[in-house]
C-alpha atoms as a PDB file:
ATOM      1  CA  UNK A   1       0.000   0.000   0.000  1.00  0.00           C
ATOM      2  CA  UNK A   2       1.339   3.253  -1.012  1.00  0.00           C
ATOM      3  CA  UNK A   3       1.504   6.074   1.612  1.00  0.00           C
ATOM      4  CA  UNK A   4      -1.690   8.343  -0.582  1.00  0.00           C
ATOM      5  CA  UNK A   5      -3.765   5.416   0.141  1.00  0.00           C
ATOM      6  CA  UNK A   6      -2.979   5.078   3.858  1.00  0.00           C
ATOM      7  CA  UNK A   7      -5.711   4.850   6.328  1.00  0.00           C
ATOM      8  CA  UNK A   8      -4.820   8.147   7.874  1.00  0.00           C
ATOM      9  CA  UNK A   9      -4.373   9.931   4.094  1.00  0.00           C
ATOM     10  CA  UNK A  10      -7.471   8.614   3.463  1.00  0.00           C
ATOM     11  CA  UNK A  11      -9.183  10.061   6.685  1.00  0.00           C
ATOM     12  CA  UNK A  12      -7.162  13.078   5.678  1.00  0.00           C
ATOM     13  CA  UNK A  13      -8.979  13.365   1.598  1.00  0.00           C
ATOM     14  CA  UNK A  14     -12.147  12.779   3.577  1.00  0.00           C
ATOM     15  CA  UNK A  15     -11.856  15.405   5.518  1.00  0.00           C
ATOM     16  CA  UNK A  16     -10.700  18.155   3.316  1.00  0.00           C
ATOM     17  CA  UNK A  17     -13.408  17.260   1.030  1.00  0.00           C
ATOM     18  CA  UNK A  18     -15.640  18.854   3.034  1.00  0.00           C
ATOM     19  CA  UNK A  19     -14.194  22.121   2.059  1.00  0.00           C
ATOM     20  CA  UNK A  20     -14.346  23.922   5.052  1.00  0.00           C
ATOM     21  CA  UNK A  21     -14.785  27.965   4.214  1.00  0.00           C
ATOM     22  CA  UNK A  22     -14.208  31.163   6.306  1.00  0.00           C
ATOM     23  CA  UNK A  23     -13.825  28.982  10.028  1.00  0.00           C
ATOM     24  CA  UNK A  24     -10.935  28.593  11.684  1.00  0.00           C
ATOM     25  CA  UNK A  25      -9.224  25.637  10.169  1.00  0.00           C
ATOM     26  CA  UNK A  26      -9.698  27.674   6.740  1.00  0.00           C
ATOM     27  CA  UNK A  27      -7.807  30.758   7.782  1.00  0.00           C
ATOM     28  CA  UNK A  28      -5.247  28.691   9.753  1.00  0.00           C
ATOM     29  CA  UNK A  29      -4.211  26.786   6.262  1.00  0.00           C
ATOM     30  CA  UNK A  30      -4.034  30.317   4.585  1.00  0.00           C
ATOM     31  CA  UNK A  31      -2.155  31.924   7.120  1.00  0.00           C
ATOM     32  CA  UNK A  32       0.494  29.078   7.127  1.00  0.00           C
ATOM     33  CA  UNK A  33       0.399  29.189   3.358  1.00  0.00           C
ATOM     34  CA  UNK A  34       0.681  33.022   3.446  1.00  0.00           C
ATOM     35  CA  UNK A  35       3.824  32.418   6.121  1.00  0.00           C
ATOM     36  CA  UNK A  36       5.856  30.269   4.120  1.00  0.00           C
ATOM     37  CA  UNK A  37       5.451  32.870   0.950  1.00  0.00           C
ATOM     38  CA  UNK A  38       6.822  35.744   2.590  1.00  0.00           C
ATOM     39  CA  UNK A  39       9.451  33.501   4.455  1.00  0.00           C
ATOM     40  CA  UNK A  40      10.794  31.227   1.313  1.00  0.00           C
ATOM     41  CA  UNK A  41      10.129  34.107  -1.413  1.00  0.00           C
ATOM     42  CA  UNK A  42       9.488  37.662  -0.684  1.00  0.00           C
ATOM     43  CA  UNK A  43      12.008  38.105   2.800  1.00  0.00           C
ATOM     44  CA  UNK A  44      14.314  35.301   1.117  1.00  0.00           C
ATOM     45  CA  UNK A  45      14.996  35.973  -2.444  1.00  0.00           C
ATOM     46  CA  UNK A  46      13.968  40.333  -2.302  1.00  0.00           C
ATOM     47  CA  UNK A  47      14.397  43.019  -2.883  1.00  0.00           C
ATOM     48  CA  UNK A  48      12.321  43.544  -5.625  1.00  0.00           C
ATOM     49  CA  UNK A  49      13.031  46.097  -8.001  1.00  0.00           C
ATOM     50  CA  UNK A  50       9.054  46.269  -9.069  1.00  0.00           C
ATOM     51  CA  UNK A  51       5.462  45.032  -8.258  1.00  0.00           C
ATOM     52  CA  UNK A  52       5.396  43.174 -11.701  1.00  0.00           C
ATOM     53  CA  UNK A  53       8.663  41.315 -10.678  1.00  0.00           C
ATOM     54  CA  UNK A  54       7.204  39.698  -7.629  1.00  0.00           C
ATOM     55  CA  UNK A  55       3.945  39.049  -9.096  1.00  0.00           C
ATOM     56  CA  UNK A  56       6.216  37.189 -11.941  1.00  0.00           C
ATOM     57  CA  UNK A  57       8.151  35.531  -9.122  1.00  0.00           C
ATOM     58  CA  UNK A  58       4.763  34.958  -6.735  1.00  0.00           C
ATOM     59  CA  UNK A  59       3.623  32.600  -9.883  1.00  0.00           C
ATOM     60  CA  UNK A  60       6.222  30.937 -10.251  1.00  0.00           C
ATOM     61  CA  UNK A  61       6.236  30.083  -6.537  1.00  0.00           C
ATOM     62  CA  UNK A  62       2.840  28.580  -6.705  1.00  0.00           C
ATOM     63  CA  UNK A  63       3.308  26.409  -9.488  1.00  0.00           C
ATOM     64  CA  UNK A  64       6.014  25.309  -7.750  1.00  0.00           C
ATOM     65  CA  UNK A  65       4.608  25.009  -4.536  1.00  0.00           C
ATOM     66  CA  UNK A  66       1.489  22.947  -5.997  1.00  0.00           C
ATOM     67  CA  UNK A  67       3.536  20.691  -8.778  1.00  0.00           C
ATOM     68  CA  UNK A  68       6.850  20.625  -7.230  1.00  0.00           C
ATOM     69  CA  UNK A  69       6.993  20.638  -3.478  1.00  0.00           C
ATOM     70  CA  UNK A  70       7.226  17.925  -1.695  1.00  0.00           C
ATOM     71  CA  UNK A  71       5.164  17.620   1.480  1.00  0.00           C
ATOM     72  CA  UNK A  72       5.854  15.056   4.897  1.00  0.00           C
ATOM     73  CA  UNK A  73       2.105  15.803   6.255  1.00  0.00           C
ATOM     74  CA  UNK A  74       0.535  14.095   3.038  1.00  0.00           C
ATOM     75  CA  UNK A  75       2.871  11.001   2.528  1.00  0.00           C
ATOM     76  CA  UNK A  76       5.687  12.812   0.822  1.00  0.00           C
ATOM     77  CA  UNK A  77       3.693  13.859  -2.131  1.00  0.00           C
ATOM     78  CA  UNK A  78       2.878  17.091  -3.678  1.00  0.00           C
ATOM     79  CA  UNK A  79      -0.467  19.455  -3.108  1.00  0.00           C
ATOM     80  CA  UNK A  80      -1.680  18.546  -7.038  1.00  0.00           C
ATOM     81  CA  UNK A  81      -0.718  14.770  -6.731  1.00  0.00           C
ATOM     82  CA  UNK A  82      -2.288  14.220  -2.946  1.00  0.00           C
ATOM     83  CA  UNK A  83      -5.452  15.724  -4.279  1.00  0.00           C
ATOM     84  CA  UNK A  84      -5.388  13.614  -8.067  1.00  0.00           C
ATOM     85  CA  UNK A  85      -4.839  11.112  -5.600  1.00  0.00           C
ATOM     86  CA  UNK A  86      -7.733  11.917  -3.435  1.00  0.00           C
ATOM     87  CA  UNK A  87     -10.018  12.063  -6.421  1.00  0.00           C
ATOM     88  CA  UNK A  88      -9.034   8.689  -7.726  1.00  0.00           C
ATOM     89  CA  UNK A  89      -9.469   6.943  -4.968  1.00  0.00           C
ATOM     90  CA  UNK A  90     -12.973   8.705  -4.133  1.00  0.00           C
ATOM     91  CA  UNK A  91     -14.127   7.497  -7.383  1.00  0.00           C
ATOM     92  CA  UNK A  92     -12.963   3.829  -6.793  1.00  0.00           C
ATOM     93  CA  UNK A  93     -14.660   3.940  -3.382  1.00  0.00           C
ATOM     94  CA  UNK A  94     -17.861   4.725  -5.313  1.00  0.00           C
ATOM     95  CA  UNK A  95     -17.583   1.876  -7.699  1.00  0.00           C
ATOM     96  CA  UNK A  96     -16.802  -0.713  -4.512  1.00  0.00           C
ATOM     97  CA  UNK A  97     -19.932  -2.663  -3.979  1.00  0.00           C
ATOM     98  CA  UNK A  98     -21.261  -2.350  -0.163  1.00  0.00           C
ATOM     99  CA  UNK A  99     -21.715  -5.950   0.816  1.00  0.00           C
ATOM    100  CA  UNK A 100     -24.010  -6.017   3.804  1.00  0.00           C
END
């Protein structure tokens, strides 16, 4: 069994399926995300000599961050792949017969 389709990464696509909006846990994951941009690109790699050159480099950080970066908390995978991975294995849970 691969570490995406763990019990606790499991519990852990069931969960943020439920797409929790403007409570706590919500503006806890931004914050953090908003923490780590200023720490590993704006304090790290500026100054910037212009708005447009850290909205170029801003981008570039999120692609990376979502295609790229690897993270411990989700099995050592990245953002896009946990959730493609989430997806999947949603959809093969629906096609599971419940036996009763």
């Amino acid at each position: 069994m691969n570490s995406r389709s763990s019990p606790e990464n499991r519990w852990l696509c069931a969960t943020c399926a439920r797409e929790t909006v403007a409570d706590s846990y919500d503006n806890a994951l931004a914050e953090t995300i908003i923490g780590l941009y200023k720490t590993e690109l704006v304090h790290h790699q500026g100054p910037w000599k212009s708005g447009d050159a850290l909205e170029s480099a801003t981008l570039g950080w999120v692609d990376w961050f979502n295609h790229r970066r690897l993270l411990e908390a989700i099995g050592w995978a990245t953002p896009t792949g946990f959730e493609e991975a989430c997806w999947h294995n949603q959809a093969e849970d629906a096609r599971e017969p419940v036996l009763n």
